[in-house]
Protein backbone atom coordinates (compact mmCIF):
# COMPACT_ATOMS: atom_id res chain seq x y z
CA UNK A 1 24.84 9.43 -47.56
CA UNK A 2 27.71 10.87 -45.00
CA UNK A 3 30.29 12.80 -46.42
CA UNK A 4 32.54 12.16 -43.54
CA UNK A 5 35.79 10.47 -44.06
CA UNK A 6 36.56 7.06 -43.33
CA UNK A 7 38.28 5.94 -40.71
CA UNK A 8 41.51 4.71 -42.21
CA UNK A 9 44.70 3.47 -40.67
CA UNK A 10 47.03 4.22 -43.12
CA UNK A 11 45.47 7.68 -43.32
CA UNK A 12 46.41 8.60 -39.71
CA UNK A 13 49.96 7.65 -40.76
CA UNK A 14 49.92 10.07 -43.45
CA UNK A 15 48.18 13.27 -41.25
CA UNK A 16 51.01 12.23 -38.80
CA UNK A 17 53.82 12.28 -41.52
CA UNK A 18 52.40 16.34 -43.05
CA UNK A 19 51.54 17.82 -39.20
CA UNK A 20 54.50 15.81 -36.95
CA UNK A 21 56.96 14.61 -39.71
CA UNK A 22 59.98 15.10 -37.34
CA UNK A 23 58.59 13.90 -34.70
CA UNK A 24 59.78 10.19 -33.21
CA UNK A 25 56.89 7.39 -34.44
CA UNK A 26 58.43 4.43 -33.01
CA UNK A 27 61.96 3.18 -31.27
CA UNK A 28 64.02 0.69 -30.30
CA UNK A 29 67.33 0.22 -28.06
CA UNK A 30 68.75 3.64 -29.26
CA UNK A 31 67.20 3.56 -33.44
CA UNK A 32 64.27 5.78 -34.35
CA UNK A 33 61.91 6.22 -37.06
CA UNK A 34 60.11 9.40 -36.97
CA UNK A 35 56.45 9.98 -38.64
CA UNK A 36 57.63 11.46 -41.81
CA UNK A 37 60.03 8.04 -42.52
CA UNK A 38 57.37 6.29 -41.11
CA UNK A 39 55.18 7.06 -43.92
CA UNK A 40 57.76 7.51 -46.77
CA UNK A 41 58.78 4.02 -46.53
CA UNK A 42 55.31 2.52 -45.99
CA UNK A 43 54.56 4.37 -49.37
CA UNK A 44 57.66 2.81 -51.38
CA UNK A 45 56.61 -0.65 -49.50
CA UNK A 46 53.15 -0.18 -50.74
CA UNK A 47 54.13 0.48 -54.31
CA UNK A 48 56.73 -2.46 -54.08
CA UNK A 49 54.25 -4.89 -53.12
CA UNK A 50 51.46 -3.56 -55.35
CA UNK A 51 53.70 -4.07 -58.22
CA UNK A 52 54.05 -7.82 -57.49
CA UNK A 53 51.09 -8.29 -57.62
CA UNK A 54 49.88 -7.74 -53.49
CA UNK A 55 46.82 -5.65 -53.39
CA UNK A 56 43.29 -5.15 -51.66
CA UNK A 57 42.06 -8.25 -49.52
CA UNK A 58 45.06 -9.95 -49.82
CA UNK A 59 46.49 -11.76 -46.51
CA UNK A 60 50.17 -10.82 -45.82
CA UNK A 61 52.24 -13.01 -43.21
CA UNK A 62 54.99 -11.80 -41.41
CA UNK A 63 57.41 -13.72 -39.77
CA UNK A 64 59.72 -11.47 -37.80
CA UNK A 65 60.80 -10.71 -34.20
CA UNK A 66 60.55 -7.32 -32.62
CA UNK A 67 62.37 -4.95 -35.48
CA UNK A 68 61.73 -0.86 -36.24
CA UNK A 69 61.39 -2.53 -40.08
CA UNK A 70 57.89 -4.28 -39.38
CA UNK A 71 56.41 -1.07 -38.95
CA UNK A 72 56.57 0.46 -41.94
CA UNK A 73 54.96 -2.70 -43.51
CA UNK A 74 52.01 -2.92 -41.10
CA UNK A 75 51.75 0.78 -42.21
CA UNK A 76 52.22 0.24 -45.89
CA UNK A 77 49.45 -3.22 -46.14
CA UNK A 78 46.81 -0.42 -44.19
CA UNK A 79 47.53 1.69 -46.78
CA UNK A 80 47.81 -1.17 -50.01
CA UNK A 81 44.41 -2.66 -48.37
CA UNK A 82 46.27 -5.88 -47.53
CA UNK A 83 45.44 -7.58 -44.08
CA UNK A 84 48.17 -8.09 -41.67
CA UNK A 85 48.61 -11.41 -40.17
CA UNK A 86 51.88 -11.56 -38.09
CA UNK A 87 53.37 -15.07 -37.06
CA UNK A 88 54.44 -15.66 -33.90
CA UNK A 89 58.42 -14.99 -33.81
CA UNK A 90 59.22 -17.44 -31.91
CA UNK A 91 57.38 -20.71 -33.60
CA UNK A 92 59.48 -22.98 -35.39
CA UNK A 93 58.47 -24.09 -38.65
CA UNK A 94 56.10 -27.11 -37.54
CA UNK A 95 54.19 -24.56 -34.96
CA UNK A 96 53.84 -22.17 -37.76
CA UNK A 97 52.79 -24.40 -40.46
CA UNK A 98 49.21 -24.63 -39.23
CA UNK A 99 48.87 -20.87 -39.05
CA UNK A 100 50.43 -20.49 -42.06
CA UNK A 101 47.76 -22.68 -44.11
CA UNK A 102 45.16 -21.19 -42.17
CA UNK A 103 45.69 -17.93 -43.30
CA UNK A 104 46.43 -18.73 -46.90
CA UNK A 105 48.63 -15.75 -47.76
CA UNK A 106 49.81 -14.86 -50.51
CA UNK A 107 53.24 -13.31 -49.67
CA UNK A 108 55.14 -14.38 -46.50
CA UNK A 109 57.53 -11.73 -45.22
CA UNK A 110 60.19 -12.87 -42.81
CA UNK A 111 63.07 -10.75 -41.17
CA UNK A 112 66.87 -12.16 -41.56
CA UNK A 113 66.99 -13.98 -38.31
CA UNK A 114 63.88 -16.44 -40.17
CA UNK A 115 64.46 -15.88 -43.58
CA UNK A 116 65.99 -19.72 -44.16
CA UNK A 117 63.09 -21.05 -42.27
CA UNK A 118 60.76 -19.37 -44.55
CA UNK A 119 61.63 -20.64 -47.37
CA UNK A 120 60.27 -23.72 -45.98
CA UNK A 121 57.35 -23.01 -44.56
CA UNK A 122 56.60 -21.04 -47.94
CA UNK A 123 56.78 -24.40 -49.93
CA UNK A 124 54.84 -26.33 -47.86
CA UNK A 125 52.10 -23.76 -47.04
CA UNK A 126 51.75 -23.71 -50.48
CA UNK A 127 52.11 -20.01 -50.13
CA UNK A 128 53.53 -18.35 -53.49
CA UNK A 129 55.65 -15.46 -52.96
CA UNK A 130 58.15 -14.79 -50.43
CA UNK A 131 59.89 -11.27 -49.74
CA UNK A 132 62.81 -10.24 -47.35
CA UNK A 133 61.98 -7.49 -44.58
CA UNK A 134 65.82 -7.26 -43.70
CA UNK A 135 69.06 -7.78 -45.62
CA UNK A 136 70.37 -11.36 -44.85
CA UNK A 137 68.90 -15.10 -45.08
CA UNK A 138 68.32 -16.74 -48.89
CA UNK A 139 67.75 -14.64 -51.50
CA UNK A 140 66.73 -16.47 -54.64
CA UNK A 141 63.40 -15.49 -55.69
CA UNK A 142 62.60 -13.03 -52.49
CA UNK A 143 61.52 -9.63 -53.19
CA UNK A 144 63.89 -7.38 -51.36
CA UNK A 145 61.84 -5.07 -48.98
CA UNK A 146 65.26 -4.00 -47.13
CA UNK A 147 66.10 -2.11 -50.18
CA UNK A 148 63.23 -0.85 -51.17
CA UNK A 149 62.12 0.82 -47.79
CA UNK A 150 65.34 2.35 -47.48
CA UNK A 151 65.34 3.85 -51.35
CA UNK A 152 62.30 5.98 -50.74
CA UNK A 153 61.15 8.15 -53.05
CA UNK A 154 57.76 6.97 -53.94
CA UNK A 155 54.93 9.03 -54.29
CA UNK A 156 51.27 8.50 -51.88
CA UNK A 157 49.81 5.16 -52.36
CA UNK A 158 46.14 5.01 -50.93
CA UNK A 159 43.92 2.45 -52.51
CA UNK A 160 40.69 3.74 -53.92
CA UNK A 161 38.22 0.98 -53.61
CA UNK A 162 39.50 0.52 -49.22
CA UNK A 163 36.76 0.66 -47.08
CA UNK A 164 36.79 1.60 -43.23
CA UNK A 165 34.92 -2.17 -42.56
CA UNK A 166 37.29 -3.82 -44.82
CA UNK A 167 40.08 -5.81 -42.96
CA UNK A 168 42.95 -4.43 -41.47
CA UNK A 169 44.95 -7.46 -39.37
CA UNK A 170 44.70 -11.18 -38.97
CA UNK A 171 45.63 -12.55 -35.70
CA UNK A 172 46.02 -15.62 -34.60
CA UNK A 173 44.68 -16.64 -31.00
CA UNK A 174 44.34 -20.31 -29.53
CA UNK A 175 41.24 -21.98 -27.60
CA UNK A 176 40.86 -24.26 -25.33
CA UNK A 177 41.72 -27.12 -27.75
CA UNK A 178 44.84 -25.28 -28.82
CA UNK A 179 43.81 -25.07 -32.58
CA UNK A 180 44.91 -21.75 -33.94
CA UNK A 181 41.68 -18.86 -35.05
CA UNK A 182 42.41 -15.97 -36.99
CA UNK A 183 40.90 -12.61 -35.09
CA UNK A 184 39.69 -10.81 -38.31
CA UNK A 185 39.99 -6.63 -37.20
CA UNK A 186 38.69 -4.29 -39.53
CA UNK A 187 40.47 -0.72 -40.31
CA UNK A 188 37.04 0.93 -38.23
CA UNK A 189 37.41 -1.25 -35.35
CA UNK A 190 41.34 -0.72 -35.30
CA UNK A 191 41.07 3.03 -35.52
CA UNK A 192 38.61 3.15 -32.66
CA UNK A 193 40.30 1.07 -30.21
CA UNK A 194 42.66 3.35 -30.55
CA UNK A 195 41.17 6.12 -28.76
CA UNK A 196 40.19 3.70 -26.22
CA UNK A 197 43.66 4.30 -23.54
CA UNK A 198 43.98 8.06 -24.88
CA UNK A 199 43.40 10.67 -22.37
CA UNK A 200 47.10 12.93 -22.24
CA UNK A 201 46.90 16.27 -22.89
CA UNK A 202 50.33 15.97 -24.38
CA UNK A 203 51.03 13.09 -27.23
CA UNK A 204 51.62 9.87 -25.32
CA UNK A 205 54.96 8.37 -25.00
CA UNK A 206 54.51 4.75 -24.30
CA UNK A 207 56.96 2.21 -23.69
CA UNK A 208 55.30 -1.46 -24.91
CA UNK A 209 56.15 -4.69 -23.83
CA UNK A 210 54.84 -7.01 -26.09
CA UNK A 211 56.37 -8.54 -28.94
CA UNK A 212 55.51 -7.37 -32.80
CA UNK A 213 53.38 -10.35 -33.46
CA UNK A 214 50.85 -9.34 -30.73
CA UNK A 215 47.52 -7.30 -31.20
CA UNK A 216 48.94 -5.46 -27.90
CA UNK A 217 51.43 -3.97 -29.65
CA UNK A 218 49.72 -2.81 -32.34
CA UNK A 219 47.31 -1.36 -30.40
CA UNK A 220 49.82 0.41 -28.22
CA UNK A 221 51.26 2.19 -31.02
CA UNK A 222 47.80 3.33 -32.69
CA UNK A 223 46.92 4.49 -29.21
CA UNK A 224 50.48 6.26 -29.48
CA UNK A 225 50.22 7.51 -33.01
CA UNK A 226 46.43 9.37 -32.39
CA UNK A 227 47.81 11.52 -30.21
CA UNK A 228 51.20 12.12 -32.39
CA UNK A 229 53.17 10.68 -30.31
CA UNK A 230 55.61 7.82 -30.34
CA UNK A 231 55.38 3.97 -29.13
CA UNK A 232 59.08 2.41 -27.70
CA UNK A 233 59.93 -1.08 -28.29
CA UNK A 234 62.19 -3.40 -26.16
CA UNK A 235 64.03 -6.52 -27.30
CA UNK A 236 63.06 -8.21 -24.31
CA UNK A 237 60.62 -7.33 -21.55
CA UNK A 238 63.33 -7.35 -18.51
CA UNK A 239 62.69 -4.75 -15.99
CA UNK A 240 66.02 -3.07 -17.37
CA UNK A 241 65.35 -2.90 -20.90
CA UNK A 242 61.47 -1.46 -19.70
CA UNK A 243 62.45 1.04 -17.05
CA UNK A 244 65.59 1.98 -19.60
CA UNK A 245 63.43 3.06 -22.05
CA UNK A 246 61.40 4.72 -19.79
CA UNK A 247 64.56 6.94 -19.09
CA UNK A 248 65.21 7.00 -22.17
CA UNK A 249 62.39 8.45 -23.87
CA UNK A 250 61.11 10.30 -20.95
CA UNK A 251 57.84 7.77 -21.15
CA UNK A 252 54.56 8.94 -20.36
CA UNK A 253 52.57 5.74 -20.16
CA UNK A 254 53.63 2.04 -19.42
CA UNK A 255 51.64 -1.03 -19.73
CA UNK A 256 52.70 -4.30 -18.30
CA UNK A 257 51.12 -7.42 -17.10
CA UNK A 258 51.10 -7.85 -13.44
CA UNK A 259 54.18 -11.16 -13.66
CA UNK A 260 55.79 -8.22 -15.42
CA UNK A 261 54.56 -5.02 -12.77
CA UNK A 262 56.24 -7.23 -9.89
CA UNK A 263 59.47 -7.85 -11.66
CA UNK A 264 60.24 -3.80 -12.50
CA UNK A 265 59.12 -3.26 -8.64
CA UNK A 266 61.69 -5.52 -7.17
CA UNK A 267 64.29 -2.72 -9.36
CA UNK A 268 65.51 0.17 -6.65
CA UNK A 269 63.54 2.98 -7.29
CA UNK A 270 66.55 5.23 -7.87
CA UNK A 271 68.08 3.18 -10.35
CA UNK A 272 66.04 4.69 -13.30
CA UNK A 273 64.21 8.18 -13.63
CA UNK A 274 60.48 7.01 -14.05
CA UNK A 275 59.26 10.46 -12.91
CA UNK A 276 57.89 10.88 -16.17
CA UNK A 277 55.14 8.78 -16.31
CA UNK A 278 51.56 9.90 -15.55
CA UNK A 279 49.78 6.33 -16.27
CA UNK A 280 50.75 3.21 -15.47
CA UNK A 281 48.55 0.46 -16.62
CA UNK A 282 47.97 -3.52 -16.34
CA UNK A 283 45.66 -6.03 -16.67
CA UNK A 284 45.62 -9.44 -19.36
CA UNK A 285 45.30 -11.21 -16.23
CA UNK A 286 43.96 -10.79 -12.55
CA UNK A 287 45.61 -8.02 -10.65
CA UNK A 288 45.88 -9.24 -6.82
CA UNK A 289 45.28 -5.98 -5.01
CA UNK A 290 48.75 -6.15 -3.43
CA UNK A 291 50.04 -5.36 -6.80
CA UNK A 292 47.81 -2.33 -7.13
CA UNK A 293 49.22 -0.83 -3.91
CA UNK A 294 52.47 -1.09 -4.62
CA UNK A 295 51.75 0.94 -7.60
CA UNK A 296 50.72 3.78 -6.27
CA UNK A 297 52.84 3.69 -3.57
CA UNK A 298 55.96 3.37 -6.47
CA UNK A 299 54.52 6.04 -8.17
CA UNK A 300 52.14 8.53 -6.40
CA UNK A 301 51.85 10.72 -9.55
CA UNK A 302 50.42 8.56 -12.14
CA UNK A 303 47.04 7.48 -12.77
CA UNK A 304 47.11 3.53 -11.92
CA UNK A 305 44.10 1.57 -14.67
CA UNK A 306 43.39 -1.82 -14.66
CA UNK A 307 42.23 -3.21 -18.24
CA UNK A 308 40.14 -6.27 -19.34
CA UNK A 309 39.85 -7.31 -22.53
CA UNK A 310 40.76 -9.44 -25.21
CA UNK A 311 41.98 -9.75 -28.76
CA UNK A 312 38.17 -10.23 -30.34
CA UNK A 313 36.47 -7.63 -28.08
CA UNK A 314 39.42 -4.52 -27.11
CA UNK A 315 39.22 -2.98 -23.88
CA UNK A 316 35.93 -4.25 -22.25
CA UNK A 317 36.13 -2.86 -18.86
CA UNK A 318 38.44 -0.28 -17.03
CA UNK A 319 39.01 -0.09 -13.35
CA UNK A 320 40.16 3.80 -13.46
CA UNK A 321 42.77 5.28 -10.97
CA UNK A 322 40.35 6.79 -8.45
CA UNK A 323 38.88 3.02 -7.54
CA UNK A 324 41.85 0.60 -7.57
CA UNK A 325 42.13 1.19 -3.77
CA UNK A 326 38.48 1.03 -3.75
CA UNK A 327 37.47 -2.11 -5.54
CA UNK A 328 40.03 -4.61 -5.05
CA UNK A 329 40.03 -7.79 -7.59
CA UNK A 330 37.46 -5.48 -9.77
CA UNK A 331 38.20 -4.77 -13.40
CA UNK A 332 36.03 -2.00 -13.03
CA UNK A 333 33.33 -0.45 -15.40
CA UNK A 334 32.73 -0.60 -19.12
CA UNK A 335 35.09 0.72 -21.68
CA UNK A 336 34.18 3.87 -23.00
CA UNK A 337 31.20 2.93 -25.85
CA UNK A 338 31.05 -0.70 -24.31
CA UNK A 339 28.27 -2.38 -22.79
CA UNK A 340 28.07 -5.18 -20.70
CA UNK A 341 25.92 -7.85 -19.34
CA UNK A 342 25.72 -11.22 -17.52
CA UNK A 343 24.23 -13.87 -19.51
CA UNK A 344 23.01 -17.14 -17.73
CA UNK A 345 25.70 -18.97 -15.56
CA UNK A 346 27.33 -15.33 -15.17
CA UNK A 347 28.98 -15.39 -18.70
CA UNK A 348 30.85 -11.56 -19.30
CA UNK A 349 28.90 -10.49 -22.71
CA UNK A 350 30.32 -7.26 -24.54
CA UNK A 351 28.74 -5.17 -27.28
CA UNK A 352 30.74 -2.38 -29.17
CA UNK A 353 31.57 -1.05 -32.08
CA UNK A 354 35.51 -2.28 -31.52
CA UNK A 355 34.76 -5.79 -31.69
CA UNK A 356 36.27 -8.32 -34.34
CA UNK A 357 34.31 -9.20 -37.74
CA UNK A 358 34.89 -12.96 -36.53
CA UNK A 359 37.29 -15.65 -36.97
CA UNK A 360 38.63 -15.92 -40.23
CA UNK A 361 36.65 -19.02 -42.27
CA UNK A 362 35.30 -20.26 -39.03
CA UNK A 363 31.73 -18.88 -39.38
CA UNK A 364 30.47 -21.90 -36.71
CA UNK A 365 32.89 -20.58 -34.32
CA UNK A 366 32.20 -16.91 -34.63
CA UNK A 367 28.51 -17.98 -34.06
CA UNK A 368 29.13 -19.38 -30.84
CA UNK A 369 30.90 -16.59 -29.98
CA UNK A 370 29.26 -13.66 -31.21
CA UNK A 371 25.34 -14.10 -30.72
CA UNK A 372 22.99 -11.02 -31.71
CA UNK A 373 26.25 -8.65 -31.97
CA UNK A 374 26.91 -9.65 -28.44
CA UNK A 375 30.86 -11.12 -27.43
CA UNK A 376 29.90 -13.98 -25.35
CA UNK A 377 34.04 -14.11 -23.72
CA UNK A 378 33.60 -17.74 -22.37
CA UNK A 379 34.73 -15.04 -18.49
CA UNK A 380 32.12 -15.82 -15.66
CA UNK A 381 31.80 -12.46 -13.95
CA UNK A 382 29.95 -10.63 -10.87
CA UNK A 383 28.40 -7.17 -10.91
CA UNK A 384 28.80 -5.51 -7.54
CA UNK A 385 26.09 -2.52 -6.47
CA UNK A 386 27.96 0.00 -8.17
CA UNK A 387 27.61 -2.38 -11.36
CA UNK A 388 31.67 -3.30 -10.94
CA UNK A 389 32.60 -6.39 -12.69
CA UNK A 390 34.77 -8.81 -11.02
CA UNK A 391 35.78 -12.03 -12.38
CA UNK A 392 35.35 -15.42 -11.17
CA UNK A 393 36.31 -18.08 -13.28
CA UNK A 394 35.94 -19.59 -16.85
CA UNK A 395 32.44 -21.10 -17.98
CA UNK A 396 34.02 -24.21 -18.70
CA UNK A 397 35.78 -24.25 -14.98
CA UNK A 398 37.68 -27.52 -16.13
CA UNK A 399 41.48 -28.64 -14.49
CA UNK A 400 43.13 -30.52 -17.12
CA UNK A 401 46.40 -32.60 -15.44
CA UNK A 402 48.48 -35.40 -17.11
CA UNK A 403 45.89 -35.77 -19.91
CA UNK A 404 42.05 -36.06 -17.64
CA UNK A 405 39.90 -33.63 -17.12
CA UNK A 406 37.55 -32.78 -14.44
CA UNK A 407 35.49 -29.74 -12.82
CA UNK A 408 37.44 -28.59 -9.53
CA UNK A 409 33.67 -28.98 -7.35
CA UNK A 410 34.63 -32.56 -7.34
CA UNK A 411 37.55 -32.22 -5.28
CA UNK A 412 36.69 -29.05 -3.13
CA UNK A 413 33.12 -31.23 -2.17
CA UNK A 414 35.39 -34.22 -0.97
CA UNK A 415 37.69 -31.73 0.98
CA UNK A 416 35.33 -29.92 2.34
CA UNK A 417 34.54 -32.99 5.28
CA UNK A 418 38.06 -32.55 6.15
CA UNK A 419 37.94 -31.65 10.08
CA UNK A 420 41.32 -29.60 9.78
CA UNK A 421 39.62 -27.41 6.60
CA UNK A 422 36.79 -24.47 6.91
CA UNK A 423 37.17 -23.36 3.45
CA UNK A 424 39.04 -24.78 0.11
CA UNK A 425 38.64 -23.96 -3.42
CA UNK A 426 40.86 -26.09 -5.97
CA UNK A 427 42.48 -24.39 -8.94
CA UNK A 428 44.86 -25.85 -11.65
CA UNK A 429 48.54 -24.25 -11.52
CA UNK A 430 50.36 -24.07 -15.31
CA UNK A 431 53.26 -27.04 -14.74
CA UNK A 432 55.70 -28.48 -17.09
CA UNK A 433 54.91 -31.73 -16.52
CA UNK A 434 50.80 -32.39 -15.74
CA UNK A 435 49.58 -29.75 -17.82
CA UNK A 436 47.92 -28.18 -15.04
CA UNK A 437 48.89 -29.30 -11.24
CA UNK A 438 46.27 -29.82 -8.99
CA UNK A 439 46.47 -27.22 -5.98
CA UNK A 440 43.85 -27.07 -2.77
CA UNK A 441 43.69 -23.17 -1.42
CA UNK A 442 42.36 -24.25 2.40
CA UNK A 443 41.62 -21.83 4.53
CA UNK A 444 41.95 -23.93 7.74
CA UNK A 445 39.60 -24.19 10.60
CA UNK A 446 40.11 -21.78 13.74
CA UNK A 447 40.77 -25.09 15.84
CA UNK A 448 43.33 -28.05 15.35
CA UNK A 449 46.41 -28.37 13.36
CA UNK A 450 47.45 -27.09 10.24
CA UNK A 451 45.92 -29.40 7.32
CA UNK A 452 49.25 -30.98 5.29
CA UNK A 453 49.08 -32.19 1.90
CA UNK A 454 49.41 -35.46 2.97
CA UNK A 455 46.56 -34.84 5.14
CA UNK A 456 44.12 -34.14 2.41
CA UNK A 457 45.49 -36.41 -0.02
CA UNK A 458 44.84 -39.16 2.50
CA UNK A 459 41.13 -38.06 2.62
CA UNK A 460 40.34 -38.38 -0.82
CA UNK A 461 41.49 -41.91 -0.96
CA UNK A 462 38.64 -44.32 -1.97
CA UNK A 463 36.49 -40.79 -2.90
CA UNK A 464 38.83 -39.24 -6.19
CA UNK A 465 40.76 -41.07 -8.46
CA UNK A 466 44.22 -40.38 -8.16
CA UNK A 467 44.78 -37.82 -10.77
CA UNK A 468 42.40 -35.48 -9.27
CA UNK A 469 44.20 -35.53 -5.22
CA UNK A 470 45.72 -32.34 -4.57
CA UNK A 471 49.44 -32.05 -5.67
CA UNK A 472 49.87 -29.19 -3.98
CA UNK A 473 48.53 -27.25 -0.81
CA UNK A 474 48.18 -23.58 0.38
CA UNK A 475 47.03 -22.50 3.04
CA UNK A 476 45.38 -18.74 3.58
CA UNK A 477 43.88 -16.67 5.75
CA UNK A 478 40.89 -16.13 3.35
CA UNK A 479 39.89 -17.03 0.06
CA UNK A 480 39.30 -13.81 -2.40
CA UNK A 481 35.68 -13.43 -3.11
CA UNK A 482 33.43 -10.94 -5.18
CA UNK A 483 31.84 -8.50 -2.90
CA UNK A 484 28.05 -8.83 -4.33
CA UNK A 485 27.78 -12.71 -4.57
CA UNK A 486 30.39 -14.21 -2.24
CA UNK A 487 31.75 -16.07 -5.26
CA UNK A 488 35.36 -17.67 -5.20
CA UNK A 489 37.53 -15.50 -7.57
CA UNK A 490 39.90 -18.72 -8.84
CA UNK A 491 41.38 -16.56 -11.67
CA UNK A 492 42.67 -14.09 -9.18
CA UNK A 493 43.40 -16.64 -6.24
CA UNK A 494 46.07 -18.44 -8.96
CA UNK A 495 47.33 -15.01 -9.85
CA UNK A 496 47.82 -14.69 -6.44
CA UNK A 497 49.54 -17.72 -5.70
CA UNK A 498 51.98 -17.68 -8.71
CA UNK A 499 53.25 -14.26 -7.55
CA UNK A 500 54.22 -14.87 -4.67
């Protein structure tokens, strides 16, 4: 049997604390926490909470927005054995109540701004204990973290019988029907994920966009905390606040979604000092190649990566800096330790060792997901030559617009015979009002006039039922297409369309 230590989270936060302890762990609009607070507090929190009765296995729910105070708690439960399951800050109490009896906690932790709402989302989650992260909100009956954190002086707390496979974080993700599933992440699979974005020489710097009650941001600050380094948090993600704490901290690395990427480059490039950072990363959704160049053109000495992934599988692919010019609409190759493969209809399949364990008490759901330790992502892809994946579409390629559903092949086969169109491919557009909106992409034919909307809506009549007409019309010079098959890359071509 291997000597070899387990992989622990709450024991990186304690080598950090004795090698780095001055060094900066985490920080936010101006307030720091370096490694060696970091881990004091997440001690005293750990003691706190094991003497009321929190311990190993135990689900923990936190309800608070982006704070410096949440992470000594998701640092103290890796060390106490408890999983992590943050709510969503920005639920009201009827959003959160189904995640709340999902998880079936037995502590909910809120910060001041939702301490009152706790209180009744405790009662009627039937969840038993409540404590207070911050100082403010009802106090009858809360266990005061606030004070505990800040009185220190607690001795180690490591629980003996935590194992590397145990759990480590619960978070909560929504299908296609919009019911809530708990990701279940074990301490092994959190520790190397890690290790998946780390490549610096020098201990990464990284400014994070996210919110503290997404896996992103978690991640972002393990990635952060492997190296020794430190993980900055923003209140908001404006381009200010972002390229401010860029400046700020003298960032090495920033990740940002691509709605995000085009908002910091519409910011004068000498109105913050980004000449710190050596990678610059997106990805969570398709990356229209424009995008990409204006990267590297904003800043010619970082690397620019493009990431795929998810909350159940981690990084699955990366498109690395030397082939984002190369492979436009690619996400690139697998993740280091990944593999991949196409199962039938094209379906994106990972295997690792960073997956999830499965979706808390929804062992019919993690089947249909994970078959043979295989991720089936529900992400129709394309291999190119090189054995680049691109993707296409969703499995279940389904618009969904003022409450019907239907496969977009039923429109783009109806306007198809329009005279005016050469190509078309139909996508679904997020709107307020339908749900999705119903948009034809035509690329129009070299001779005759310009198809209109009312053009094409005209030709469906007597062929679609009203719901499925186009609502909307664009009109390109070419539709964006995976080099190997030919295929129609919708999730790119709406990324596209909503950028512009």
């Amino acid at each position: 049997m291997s000597d070899a230590p387990a992989l622990l989270i709450g024991d990186l936060i304690a080598r950090n604390a004795a090698q780095v302890p001055d060094r900066v762990a985490a920080w936010l609009g101006g307030a720091a926490i370096t490694h060696a607070e970091l881990d004091t507090r997440a001690n005293a929190l750990a003691w706190a909470l094991s003497e009321a009765g929190i311990g190993h296995g135990d689900r923990v729910l936190s309800w608070a927005g982006t704070c410096l105070d949440v992470m000594p708690l998701f640092a103290a439960l890796a060390k106490l054995g408890a999983v992590f399951a943050p709510l969503n800050a920005l639920y009201g109490i009827e959003e959160a109540l189904s995640v709340a009896r999902l998880a079936r906690a037995k502590i909910l932790i809120s910060d001041a701004e939702h301490a009152e709402a706790a209180v009744e989302l405790a009662a009627r989650a039937a969840i038993p204990q409540r404590a207070r992260l911050q100082a403010g909100g009802p106090a009858a009956g809360d266990l005061d973290l606030a004070a505990v954190a800040s009185a220190g002086g607690r001795p180690a707390y490591r629980e003996p019988a935590l194992q590397e496979s145990d759990p480590h974080v619960l978070f909560f993700t929504s299908g296609s029907t919009g019911a809530p599933k708990g990701v279940v992440l074990s301490h092994r699979a959190n520790y190397l994920r890690s290790f998946q974005g780390v490549f610096l020489t020098e201990p990464e710097r990284s400014v994070c966009m996210f919110p503290l009650f997404h896996m992103a941001g978690f991640t972002l600050a393990l990635c952060a905390w492997q190296t020794r380094g430190e993980i900055a948090f923003v209140s908001s993600a404006t381009a200010d606040e972002l390229l401010s704490a860029v400046q700020a901290r003298s960032a090495n690395r920033l990740y940002c979604i691509p709605a995000v990427w085009s908002r910091l480059l519409e910011v004068a490039p000498d109105r913050y000092d980004t000449s710190s950072l050596r990678v610059v990363d997106t990805g969570t959704s398709a990356t229209p190649p424009a995008l990409l160049d204006a990267l590297k053109a904003r800043f010619p000495d970082a690397w620019v990566r493009v990431f795929y992934g998810s909350t159940e599988c981690g990084s699955g692919t990366i498109l690395e800096d030397a082939d984002v010019l190369r492979k436009p609409g690619s996400v690139g190759l697998p993740s280091p330790g990944v593999e991949l493969k196409l199962a039938e209809g094209g379906e994106v399949c990972l295997r690792s060792a960073y997956q999830m364990d499965g979706y808390f008490d929804a062992p019919e759901t993690t089947a249909e997901v994970l078959r043979d330790g295989w991720y089936h992502t529900g992400d129709v892809g394309s291999l190119d030559e090189e054995g680049y994946l691109s993707i296409v579409g969703r499995i279940k390629d389904i618009i969904r617009t003022g409450g019907e559903s239907f496969a977009p092949s039923e429109v783009e086969d109806v306007l198809v015979g329009h005279p005016a169109v050469a190509e078309v491919a139909v996508v679904g557009l997020p709107d307020a009002e339908w749900g999705e909106l119903v948009c034809a992409v035509v690329v129009a034919a070299d001779d005759g006039p310009r198809p209109t909307l009312s053009d094409l809506q005209a030709h469906c009549a007597g062929s679609l039922a009203g719901y499925k007409k186009p609502r909307r019309i664009e009109v390109v010079d070419a539709l964006p297409r995976t080099p190997a098959t030919g295929q129609v890359q919708r999730v790119l071509l709406i990324e596209q369309i909503l950028s512009r």
